[in-house]
PDB file of N, CA and C in Angstrom:
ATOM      1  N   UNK A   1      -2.984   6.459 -42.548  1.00  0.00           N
ATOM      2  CA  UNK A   1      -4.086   7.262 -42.083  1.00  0.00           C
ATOM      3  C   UNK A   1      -4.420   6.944 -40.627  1.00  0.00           C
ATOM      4  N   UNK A   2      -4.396   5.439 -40.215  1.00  0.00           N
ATOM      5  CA  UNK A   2      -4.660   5.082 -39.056  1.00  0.00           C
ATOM      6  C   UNK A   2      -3.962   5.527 -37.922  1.00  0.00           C
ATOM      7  N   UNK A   3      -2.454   5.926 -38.269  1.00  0.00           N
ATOM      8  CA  UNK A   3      -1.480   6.536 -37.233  1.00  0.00           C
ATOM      9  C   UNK A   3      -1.913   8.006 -37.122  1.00  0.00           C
ATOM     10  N   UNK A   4      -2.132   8.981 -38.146  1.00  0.00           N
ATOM     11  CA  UNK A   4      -2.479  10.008 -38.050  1.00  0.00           C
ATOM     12  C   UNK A   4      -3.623  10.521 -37.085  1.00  0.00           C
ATOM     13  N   UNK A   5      -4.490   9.597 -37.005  1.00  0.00           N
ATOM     14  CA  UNK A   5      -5.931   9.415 -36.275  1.00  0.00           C
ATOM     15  C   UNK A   5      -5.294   9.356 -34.985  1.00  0.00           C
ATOM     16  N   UNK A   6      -4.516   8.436 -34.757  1.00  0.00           N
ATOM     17  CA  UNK A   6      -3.799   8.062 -33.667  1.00  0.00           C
ATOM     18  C   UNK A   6      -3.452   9.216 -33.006  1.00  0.00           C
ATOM     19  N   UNK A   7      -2.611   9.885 -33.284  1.00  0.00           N
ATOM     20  CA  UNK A   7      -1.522  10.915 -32.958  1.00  0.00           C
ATOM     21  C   UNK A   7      -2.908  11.886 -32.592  1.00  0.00           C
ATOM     22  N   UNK A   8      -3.694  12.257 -33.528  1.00  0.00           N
ATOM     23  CA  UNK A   8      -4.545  13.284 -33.474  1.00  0.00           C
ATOM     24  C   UNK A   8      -5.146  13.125 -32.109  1.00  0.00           C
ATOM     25  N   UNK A   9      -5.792  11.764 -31.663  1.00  0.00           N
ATOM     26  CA  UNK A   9      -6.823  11.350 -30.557  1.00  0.00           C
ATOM     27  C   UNK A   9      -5.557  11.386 -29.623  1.00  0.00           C
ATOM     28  N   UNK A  10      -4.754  10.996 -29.620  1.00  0.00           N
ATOM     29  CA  UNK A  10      -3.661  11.130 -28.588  1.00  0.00           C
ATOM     30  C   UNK A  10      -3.379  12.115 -27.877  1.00  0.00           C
ATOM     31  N   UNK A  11      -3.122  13.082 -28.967  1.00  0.00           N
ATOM     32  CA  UNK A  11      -2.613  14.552 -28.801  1.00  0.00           C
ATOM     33  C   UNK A  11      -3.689  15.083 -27.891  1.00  0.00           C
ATOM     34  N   UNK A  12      -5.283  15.251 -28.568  1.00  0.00           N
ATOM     35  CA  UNK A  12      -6.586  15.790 -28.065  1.00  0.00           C
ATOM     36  C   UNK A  12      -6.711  15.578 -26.654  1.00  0.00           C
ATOM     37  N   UNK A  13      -6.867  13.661 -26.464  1.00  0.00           N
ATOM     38  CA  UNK A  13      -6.332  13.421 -24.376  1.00  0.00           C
ATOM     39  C   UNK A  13      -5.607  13.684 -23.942  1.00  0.00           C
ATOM     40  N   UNK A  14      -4.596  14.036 -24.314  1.00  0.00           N
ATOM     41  CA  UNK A  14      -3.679  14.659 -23.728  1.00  0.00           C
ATOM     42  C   UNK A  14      -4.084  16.128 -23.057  1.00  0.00           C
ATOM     43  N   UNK A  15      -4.676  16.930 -24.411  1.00  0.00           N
ATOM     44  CA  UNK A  15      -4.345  18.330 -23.948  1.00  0.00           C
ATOM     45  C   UNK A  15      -6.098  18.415 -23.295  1.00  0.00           C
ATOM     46  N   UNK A  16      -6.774  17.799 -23.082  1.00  0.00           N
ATOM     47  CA  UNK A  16      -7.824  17.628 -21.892  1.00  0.00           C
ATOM     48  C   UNK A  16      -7.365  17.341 -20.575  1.00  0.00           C
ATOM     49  N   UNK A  17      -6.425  16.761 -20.375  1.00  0.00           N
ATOM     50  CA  UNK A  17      -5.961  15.928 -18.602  1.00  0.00           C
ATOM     51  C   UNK A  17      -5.801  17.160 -18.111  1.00  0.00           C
ATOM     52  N   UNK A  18      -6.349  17.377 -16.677  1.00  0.00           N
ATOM     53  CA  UNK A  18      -5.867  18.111 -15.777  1.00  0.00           C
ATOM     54  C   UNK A  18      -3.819  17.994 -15.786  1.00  0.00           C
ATOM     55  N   UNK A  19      -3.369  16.730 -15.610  1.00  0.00           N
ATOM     56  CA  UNK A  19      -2.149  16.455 -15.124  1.00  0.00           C
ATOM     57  C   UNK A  19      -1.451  16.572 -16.029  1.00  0.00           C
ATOM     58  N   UNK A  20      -1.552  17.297 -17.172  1.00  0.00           N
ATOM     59  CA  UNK A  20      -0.550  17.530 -18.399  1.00  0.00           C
ATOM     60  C   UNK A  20      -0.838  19.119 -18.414  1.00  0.00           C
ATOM     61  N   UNK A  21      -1.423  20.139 -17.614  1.00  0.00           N
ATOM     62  CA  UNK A  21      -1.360  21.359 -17.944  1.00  0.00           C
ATOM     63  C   UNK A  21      -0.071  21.793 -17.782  1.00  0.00           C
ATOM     64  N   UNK A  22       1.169  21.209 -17.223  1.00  0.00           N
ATOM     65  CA  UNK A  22       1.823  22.236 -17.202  1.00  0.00           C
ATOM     66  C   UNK A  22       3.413  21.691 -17.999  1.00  0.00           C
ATOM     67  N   UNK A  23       2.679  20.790 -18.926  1.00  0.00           N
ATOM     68  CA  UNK A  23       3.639  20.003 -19.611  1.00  0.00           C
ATOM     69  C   UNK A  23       3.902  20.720 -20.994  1.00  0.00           C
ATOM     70  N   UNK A  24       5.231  20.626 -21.546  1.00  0.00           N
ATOM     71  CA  UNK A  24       5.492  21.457 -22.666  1.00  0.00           C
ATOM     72  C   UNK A  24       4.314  20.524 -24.027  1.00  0.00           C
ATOM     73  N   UNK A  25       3.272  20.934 -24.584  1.00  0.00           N
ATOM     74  CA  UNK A  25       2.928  20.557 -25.450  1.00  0.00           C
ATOM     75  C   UNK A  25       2.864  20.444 -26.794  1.00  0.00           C
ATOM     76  N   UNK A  26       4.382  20.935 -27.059  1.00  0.00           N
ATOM     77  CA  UNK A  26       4.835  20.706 -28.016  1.00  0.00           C
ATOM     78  C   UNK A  26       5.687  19.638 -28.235  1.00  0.00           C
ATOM     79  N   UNK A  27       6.701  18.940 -27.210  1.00  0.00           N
ATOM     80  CA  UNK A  27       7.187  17.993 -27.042  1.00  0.00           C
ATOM     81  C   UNK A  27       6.312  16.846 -26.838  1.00  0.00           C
ATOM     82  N   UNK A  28       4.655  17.341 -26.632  1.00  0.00           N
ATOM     83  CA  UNK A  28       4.266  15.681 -26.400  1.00  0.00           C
ATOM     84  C   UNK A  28       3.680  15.389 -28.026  1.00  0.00           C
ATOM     85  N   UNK A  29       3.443  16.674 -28.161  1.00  0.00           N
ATOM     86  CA  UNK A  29       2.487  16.614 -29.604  1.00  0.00           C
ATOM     87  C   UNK A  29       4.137  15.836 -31.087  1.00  0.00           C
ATOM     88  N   UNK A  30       5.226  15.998 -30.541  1.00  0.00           N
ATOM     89  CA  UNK A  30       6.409  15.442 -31.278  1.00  0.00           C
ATOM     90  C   UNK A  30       6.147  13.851 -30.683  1.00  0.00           C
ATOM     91  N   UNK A  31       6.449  13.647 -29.376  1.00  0.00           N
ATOM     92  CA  UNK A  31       6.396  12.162 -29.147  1.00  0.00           C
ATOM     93  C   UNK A  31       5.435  11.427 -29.391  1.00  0.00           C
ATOM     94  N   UNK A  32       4.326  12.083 -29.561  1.00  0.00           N
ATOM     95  CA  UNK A  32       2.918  11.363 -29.951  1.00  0.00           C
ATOM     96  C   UNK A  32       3.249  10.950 -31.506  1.00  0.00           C
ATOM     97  N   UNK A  33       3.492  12.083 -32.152  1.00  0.00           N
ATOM     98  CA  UNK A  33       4.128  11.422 -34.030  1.00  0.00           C
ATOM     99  C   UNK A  33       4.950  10.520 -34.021  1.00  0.00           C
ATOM    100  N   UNK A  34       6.379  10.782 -33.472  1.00  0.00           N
ATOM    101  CA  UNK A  34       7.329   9.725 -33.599  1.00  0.00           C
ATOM    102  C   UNK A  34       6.954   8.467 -33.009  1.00  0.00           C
ATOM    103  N   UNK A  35       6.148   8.218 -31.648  1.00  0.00           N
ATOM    104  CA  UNK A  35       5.592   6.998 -31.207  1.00  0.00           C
ATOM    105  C   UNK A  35       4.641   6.468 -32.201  1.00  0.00           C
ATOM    106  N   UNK A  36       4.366   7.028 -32.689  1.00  0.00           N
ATOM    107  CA  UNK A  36       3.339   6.400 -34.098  1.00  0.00           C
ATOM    108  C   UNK A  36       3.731   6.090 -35.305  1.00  0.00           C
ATOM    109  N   UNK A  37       4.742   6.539 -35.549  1.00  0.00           N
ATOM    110  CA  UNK A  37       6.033   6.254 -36.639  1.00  0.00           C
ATOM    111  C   UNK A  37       6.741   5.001 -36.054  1.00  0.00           C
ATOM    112  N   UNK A  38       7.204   4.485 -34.912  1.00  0.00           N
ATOM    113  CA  UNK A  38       7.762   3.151 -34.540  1.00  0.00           C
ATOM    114  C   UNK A  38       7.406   1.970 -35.176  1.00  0.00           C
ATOM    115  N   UNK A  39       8.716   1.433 -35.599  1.00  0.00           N
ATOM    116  CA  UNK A  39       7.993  -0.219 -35.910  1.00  0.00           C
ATOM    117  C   UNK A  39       9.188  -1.053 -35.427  1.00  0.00           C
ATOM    118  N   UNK A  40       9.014  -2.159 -35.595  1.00  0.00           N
ATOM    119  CA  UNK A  40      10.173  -2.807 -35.170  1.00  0.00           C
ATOM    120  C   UNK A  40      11.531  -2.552 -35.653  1.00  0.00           C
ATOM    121  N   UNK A  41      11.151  -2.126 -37.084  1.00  0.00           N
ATOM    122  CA  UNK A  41      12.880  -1.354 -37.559  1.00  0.00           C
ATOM    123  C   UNK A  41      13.242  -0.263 -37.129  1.00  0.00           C
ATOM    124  N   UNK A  42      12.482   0.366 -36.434  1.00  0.00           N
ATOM    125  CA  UNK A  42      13.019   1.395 -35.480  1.00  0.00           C
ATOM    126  C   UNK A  42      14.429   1.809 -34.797  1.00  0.00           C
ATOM    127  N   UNK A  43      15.079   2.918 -34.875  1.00  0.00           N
ATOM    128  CA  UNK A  43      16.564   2.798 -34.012  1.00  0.00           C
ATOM    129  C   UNK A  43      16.592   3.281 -33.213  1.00  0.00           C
ATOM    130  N   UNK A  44      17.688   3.042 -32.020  1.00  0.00           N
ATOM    131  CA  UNK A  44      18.152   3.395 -30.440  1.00  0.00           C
ATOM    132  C   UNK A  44      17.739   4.789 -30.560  1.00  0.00           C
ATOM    133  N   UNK A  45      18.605   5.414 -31.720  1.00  0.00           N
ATOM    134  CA  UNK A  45      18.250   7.093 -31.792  1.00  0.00           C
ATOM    135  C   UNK A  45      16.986   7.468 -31.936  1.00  0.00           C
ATOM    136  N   UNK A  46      15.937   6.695 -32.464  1.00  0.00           N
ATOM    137  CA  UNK A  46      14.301   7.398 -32.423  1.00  0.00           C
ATOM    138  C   UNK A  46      14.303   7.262 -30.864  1.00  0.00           C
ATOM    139  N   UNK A  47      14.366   6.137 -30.287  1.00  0.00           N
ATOM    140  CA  UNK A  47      13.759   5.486 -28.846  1.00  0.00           C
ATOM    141  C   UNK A  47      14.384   6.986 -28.319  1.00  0.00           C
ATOM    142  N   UNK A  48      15.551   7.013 -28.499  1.00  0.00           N
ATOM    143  CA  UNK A  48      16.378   8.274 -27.448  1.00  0.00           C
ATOM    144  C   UNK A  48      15.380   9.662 -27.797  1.00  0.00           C
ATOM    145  N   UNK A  49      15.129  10.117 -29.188  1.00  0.00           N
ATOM    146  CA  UNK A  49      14.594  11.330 -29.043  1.00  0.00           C
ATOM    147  C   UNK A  49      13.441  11.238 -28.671  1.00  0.00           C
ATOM    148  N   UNK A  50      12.648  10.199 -28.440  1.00  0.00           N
ATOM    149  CA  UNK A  50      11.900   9.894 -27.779  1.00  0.00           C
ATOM    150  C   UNK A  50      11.307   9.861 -26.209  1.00  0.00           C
ATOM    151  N   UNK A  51      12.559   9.446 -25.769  1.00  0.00           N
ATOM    152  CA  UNK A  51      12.525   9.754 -24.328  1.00  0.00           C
ATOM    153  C   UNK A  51      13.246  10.677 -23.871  1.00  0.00           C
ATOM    154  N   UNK A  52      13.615  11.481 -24.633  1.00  0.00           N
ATOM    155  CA  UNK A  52      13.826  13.046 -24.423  1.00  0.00           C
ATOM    156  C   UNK A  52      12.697  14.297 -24.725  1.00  0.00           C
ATOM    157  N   UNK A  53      11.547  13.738 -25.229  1.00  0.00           N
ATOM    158  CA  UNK A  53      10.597  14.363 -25.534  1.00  0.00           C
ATOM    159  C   UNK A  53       9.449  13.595 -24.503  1.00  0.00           C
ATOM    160  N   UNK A  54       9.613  12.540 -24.052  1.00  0.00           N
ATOM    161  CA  UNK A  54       8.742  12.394 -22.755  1.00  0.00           C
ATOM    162  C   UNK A  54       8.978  12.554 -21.580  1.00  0.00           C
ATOM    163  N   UNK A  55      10.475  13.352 -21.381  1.00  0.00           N
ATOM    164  CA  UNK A  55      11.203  13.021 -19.856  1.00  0.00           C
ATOM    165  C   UNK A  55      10.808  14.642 -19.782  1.00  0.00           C
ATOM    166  N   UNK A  56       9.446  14.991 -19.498  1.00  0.00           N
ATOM    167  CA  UNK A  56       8.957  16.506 -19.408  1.00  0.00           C
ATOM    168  C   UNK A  56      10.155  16.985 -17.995  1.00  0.00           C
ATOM    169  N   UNK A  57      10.148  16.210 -17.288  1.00  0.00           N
ATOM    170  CA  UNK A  57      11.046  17.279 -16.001  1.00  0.00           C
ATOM    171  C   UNK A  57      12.198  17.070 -15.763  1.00  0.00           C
ATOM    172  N   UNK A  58      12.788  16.383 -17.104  1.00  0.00           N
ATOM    173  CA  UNK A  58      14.446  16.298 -17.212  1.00  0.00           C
ATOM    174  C   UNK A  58      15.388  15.803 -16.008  1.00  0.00           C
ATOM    175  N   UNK A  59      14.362  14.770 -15.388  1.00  0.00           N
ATOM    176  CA  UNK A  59      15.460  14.048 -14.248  1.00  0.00           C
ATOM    177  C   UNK A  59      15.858  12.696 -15.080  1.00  0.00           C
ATOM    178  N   UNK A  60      15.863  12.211 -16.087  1.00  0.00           N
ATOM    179  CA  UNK A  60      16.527  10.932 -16.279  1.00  0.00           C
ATOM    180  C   UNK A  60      15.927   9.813 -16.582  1.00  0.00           C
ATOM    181  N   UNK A  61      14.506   9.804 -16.333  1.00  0.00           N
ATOM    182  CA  UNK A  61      13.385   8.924 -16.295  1.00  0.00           C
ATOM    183  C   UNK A  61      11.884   9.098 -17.039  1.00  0.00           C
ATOM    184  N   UNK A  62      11.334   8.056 -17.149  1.00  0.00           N
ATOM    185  CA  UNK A  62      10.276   8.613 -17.728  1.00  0.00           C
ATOM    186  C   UNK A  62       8.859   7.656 -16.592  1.00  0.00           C
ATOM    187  N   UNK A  63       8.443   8.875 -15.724  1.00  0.00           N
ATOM    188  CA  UNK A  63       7.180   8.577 -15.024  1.00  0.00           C
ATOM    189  C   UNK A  63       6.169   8.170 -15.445  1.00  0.00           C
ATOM    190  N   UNK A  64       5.184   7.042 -15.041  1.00  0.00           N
ATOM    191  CA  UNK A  64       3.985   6.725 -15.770  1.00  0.00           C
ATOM    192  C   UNK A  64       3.141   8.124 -15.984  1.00  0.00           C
ATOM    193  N   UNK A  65       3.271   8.830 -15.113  1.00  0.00           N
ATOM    194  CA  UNK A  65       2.558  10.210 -15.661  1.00  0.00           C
ATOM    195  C   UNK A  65       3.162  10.900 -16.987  1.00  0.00           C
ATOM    196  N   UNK A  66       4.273  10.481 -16.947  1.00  0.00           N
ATOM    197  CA  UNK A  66       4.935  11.395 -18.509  1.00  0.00           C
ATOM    198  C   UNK A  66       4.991  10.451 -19.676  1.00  0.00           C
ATOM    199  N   UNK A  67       4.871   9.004 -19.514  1.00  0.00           N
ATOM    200  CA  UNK A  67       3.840   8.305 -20.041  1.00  0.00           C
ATOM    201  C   UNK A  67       2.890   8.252 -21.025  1.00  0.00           C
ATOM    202  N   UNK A  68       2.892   8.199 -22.551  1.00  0.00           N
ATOM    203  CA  UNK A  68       1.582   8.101 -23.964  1.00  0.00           C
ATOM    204  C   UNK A  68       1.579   6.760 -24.275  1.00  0.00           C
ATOM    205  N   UNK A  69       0.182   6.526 -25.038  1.00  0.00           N
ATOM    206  CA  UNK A  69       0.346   5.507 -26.040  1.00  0.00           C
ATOM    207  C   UNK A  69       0.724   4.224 -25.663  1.00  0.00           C
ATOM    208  N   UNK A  70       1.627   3.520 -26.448  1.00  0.00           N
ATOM    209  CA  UNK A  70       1.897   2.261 -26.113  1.00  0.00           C
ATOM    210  C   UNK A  70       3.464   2.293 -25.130  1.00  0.00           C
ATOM    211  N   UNK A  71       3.811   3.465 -24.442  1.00  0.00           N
ATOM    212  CA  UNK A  71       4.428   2.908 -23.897  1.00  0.00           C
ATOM    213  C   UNK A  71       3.889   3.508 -22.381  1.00  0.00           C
ATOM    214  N   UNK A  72       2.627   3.752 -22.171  1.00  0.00           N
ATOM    215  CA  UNK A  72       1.914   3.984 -20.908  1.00  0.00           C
ATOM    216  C   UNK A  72       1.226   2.736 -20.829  1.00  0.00           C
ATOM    217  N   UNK A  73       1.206   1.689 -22.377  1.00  0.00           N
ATOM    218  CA  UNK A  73      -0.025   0.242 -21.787  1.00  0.00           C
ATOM    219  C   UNK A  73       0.946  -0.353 -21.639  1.00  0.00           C
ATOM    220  N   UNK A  74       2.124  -0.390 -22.278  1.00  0.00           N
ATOM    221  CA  UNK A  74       3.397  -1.434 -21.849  1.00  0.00           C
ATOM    222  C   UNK A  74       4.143  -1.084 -20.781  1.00  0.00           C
ATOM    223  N   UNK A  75       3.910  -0.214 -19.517  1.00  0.00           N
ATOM    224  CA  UNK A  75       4.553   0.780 -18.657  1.00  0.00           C
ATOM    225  C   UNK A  75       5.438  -0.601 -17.847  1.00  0.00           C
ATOM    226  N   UNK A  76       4.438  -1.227 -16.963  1.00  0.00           N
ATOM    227  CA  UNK A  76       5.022  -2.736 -16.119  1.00  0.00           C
ATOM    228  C   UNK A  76       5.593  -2.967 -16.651  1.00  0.00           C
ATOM    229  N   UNK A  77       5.368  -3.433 -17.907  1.00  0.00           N
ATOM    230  CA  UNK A  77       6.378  -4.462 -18.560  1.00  0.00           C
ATOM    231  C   UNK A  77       7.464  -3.938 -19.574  1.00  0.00           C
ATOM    232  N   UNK A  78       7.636  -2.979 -19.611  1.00  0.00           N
ATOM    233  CA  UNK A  78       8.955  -2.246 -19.822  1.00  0.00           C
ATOM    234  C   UNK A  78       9.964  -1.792 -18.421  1.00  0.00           C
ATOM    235  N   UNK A  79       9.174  -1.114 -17.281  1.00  0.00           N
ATOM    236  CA  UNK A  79       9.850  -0.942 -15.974  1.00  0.00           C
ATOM    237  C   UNK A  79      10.843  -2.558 -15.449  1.00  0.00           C
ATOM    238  N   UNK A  80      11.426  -2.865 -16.327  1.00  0.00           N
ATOM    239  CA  UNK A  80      11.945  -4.690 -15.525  1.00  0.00           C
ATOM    240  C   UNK A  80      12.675  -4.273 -14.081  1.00  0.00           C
ATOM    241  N   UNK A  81      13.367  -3.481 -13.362  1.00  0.00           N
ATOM    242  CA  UNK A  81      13.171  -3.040 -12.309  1.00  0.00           C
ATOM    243  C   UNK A  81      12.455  -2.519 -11.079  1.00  0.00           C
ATOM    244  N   UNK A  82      11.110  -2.664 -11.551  1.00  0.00           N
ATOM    245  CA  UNK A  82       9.685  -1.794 -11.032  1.00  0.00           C
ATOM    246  C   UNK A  82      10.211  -1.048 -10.085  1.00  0.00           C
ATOM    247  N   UNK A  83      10.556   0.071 -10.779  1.00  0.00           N
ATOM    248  CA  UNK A  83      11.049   1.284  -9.896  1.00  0.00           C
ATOM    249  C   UNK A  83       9.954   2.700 -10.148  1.00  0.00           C
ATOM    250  N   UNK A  84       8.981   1.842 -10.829  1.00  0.00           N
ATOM    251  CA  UNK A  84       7.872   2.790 -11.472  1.00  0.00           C
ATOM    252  C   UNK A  84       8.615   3.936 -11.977  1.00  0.00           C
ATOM    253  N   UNK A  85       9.740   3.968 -12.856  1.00  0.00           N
ATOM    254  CA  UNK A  85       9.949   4.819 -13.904  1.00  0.00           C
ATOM    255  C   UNK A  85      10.842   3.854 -15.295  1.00  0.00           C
ATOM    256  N   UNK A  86      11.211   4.151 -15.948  1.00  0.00           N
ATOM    257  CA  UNK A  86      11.310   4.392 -17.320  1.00  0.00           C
ATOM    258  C   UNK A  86      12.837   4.695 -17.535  1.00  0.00           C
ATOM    259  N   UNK A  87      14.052   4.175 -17.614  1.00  0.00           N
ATOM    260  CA  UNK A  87      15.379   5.107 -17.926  1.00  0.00           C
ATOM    261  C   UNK A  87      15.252   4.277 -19.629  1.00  0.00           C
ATOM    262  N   UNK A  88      16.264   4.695 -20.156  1.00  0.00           N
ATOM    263  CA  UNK A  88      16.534   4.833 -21.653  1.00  0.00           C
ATOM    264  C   UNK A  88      16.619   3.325 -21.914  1.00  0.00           C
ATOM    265  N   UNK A  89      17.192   2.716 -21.765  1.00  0.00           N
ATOM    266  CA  UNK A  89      17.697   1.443 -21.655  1.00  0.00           C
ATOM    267  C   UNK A  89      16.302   0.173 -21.581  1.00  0.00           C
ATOM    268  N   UNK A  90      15.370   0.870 -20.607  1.00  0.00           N
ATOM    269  CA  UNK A  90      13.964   0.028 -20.161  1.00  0.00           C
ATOM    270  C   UNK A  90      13.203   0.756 -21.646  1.00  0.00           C
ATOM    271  N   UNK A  91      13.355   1.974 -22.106  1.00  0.00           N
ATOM    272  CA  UNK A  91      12.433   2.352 -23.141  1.00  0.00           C
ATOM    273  C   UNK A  91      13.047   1.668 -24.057  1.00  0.00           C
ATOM    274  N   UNK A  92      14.307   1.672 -24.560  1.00  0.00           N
ATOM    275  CA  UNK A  92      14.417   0.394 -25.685  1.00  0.00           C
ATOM    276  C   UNK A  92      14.048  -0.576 -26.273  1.00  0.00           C
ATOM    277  N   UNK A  93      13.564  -1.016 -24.848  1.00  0.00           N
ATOM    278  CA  UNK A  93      12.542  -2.437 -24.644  1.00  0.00           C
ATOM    279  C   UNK A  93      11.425  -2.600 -25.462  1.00  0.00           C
ATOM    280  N   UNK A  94      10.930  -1.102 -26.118  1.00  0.00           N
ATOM    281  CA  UNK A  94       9.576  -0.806 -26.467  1.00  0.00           C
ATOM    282  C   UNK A  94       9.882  -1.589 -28.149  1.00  0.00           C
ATOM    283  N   UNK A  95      10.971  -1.386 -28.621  1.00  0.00           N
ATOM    284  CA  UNK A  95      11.269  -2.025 -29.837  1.00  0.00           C
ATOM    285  C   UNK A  95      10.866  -3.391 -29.970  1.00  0.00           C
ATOM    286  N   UNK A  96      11.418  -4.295 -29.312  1.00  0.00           N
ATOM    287  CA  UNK A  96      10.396  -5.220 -28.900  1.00  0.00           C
ATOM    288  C   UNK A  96       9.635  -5.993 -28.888  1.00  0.00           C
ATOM    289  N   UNK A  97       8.904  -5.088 -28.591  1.00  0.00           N
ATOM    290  CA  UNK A  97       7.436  -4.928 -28.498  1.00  0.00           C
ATOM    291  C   UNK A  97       6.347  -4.912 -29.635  1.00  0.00           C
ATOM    292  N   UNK A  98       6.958  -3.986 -30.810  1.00  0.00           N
ATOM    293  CA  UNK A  98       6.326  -3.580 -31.649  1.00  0.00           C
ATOM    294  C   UNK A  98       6.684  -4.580 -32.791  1.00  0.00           C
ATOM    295  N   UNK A  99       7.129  -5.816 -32.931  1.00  0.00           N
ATOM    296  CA  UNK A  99       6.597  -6.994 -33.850  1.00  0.00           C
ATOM    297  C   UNK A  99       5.616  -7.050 -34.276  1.00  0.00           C
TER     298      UNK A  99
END
């Protein structure tokens, strides 16, 4: 129930931000579920459809602006390059995390 709440309040800030109007919101309203579905048994393939559902402008990366949840509070410390973005490999990292 607690993830559901999650996703719900997630979803809601989201679709309030000025800086997400022109973001597909159907892909965030997917990454918001599946990011709430993560646990440490999690696989490469969730992380991947994952950051294919946050990489809104399909260059390769995922911007702190394209950014939810726990992997916008873990952003630094997933970036281990601080290139202030996100490639597939740094989102992996998020597994992790979620011990």
């Amino acid at each position: 129930m607690k993830k559901v709440v999650l996703t719900i309040a997630i979803t809601i800030g989201l679709f309030s931000c000025d800086s997400v109007k022109n973001v597909n919101t159907s892909s965030v309203s997917q990454a918001a579920t599946l990011l709430s579905s993560l646990s440490s048994n999690s696989t490469v393939q969730q992380i991947s459809t994952l950051f294919s559902l946050l990489d809104n402008n399909n260059d390769e990366a995922i911007s702190s602006s394209e950014a939810i949840g726990s992997v916008a509070d873990n952003f630094n410390v997933l970036d281990t390059d601080s290139n202030s973005s996100l490639n597939l490999t740094e989102l992996t990292g998020l597994l992790g995390l979620l011990k």
